[in-house]
Protein backbone atom coordinates (compact mmCIF):
# COMPACT_ATOMS: atom_id res chain seq x y z
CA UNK A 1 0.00 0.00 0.00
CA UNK A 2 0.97 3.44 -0.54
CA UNK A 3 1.04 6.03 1.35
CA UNK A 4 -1.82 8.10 -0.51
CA UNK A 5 -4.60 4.78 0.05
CA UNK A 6 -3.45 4.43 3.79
CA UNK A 7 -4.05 8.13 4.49
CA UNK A 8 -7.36 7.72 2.27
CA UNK A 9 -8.29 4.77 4.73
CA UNK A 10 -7.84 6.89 7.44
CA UNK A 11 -9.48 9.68 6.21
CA UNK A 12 -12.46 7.69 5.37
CA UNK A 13 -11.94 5.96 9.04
CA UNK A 14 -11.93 9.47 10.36
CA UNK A 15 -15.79 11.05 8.57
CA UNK A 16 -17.02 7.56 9.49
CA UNK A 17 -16.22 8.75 13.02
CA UNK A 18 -17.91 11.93 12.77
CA UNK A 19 -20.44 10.62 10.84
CA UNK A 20 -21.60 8.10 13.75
CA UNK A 21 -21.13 11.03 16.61
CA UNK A 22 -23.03 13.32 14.85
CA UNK A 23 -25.91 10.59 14.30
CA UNK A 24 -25.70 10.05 18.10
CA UNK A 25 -25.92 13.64 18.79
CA UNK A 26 -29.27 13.75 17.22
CA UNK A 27 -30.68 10.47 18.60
CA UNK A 28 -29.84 12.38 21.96
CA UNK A 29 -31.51 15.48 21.43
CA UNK A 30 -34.79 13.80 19.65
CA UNK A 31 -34.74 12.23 23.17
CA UNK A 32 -34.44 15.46 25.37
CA UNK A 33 -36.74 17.49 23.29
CA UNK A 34 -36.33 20.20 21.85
CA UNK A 35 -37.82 24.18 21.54
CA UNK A 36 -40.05 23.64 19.43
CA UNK A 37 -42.46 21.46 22.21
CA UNK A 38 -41.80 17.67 21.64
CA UNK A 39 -42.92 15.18 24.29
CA UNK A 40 -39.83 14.48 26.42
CA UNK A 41 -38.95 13.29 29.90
CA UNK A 42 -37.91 16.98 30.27
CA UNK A 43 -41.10 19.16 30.69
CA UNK A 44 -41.96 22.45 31.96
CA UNK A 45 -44.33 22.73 35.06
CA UNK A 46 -46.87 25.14 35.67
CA UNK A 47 -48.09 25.12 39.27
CA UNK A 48 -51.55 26.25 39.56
CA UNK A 49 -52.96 27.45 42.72
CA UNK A 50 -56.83 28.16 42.99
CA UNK A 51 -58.71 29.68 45.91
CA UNK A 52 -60.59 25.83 46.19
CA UNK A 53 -57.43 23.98 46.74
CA UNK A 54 -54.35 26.11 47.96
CA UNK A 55 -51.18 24.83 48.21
CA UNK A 56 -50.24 24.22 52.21
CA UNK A 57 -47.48 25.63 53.21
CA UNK A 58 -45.26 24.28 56.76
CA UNK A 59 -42.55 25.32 58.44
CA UNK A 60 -41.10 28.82 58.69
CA UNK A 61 -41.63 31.19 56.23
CA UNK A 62 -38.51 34.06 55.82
CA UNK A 63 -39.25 37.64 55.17
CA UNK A 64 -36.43 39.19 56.00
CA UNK A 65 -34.93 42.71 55.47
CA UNK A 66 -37.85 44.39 55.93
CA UNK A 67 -38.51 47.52 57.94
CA UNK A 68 -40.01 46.99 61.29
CA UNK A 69 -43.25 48.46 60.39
CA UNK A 70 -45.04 47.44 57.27
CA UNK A 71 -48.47 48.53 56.30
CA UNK A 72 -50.73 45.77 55.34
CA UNK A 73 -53.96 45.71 53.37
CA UNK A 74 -55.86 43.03 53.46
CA UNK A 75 -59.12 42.71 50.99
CA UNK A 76 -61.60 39.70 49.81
CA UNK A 77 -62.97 38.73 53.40
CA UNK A 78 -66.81 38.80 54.40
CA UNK A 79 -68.43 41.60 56.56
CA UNK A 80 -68.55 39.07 59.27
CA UNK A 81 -65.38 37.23 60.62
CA UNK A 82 -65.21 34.28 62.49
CA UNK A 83 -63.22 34.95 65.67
CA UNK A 84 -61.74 31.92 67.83
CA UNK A 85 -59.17 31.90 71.15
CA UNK A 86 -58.44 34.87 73.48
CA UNK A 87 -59.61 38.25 71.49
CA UNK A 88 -57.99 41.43 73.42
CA UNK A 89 -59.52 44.65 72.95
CA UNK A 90 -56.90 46.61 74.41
CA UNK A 91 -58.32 49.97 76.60
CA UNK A 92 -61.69 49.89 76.55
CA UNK A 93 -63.45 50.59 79.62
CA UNK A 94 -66.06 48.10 79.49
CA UNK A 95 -68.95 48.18 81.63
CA UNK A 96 -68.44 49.13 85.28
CA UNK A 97 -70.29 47.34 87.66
CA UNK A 98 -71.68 50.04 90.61
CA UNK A 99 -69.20 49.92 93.41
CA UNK A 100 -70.40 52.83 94.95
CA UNK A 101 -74.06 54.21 96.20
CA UNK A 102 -74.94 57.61 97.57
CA UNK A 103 -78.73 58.31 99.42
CA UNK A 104 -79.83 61.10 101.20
CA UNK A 105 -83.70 62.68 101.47
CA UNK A 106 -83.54 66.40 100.90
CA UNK A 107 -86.50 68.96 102.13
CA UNK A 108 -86.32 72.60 101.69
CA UNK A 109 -88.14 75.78 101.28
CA UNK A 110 -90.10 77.41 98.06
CA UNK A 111 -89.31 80.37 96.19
CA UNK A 112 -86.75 79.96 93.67
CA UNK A 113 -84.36 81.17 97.07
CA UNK A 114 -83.86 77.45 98.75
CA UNK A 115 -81.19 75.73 97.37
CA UNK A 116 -79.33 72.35 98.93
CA UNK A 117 -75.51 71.24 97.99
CA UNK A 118 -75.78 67.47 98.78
CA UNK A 119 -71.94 66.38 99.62
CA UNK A 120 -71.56 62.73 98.51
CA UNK A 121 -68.49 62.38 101.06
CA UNK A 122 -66.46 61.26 97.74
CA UNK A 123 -65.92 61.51 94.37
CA UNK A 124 -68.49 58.94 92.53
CA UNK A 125 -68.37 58.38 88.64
CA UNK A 126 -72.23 58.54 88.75
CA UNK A 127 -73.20 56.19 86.08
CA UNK A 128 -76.97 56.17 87.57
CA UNK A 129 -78.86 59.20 89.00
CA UNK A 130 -82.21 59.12 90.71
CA UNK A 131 -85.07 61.18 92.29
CA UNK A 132 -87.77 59.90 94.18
CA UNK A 133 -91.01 60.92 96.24
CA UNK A 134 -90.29 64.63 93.66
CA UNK A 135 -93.99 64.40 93.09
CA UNK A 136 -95.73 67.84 92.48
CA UNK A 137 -92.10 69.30 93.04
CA UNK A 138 -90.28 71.75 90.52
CA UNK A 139 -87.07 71.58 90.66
CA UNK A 140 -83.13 72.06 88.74
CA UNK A 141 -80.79 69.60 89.52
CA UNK A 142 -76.76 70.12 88.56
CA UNK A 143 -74.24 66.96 89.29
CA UNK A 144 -70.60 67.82 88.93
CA UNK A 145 -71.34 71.78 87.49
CA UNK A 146 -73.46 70.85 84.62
CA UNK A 147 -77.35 71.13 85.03
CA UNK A 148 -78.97 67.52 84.10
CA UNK A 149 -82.62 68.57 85.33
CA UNK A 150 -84.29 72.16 84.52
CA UNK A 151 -87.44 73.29 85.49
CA UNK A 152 -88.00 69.57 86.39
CA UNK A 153 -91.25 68.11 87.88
CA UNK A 154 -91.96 65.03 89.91
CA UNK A 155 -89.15 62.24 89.84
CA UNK A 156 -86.21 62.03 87.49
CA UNK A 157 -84.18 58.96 86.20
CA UNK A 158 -80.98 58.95 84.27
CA UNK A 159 -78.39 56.33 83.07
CA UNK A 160 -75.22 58.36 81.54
CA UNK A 161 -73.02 55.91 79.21
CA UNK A 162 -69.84 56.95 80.97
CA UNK A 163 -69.32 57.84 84.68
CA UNK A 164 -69.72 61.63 85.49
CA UNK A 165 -67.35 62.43 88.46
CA UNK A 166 -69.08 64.17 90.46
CA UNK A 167 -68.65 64.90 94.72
CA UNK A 168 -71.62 66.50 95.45
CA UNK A 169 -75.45 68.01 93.23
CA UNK A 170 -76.89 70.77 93.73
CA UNK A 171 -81.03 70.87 93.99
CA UNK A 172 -82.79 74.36 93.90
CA UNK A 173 -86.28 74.18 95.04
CA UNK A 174 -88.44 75.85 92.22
CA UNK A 175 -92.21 75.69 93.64
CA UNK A 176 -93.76 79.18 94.25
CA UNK A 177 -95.73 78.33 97.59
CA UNK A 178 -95.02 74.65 99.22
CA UNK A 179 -92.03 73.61 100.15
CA UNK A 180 -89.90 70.70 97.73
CA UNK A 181 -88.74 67.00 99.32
CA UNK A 182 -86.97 64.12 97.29
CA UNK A 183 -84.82 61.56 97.55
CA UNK A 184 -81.72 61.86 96.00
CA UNK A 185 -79.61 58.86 94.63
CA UNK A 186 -76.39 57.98 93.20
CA UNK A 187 -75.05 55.04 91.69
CA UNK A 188 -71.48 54.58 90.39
CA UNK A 189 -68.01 53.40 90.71
């Protein structure tokens, strides 16, 4: 042989090579797929999540780096949530049960003249006022300065929402010719 065929043989040897690489090459990526959307063992997943069936989530989730206060809106719930455990509602004052009562009968003059400052002994948050046995009497009542009854006549019943501190009322008789008598009570805390 000369030396031309046994470089020929080798050349030949050589594209037969290449020939069964590059054959092998494309049985491998007809098996992977391609871009164009063949059916391979290599697919893309699309994770769907709807409101009927989220995806649970365990364990701790990080969110890091973020300032210390964040303001958060959150929309989509019902006018009416369900509430479960301990619920705090901070500083409200709640209702106050009385804790403190105050009861004195007053009797004084007519004439628009005859007043009475009733001392309660201590400062009440008056949450309940009352006057009874007022019948046929006129009469202004003020608890703590401020005038709750004017001109009033017979008894007299109010509930305030929140206590009124009060240490003493003031009753001025308003009849023209008999003389006024009440009892005067105070309920609060």
């Amino acid at each position: 042989m000369s030396r031309t065929s046994i470089f020929r043989l080798r050349r030949a040897g050589g594209m037969r090579g290449a020939i069964v690489i590059g054959l092998a090459l494309a049985l491998v990526g007809a098996g992977v797929g391609t871009a164009t959307g063949a059916v391979t063992p290599f697919q893309q997943v699309i994770v769907v999540n709807p409101p009927a069936s989220p995806i649970p989530v365990s364990g701790t989730v990080n969110v890091g780096n973020t300032p210390a206060n964040q303001p958060v809106t959150v929309t989509n719930f019902p006018t009416t949530q369900k509430v479960s455990g301990t619920v705090d509602v901070g500083n409200l004052q709640g209702t106050q049960v009385a804790t403190k009562r105050f009861s004195k009968f007053i009797q004084m003059g007519p004439g628009f003249v005859d007043e009475v400052t009733v001392d309660f002994g201590q400062t009440i948050n008056v949450t309940t006022l009352i006057v009874a046995q007022g019948d046929d009497d006129n009469y202004t009542l003020d608890l703590g300065g401020f005038e709750v009854a004017t001109d009033h006549e017979s008894n007299f019943f109010e509930n305030f929402t929140a206590g009124v501190p009060a240490s003493g009322a003031l009753i001025r008789c308003e009849n023209l010719v008999l003389d006024c008598h009440m009892r005067l009570t105070v309920l609060g805390f």
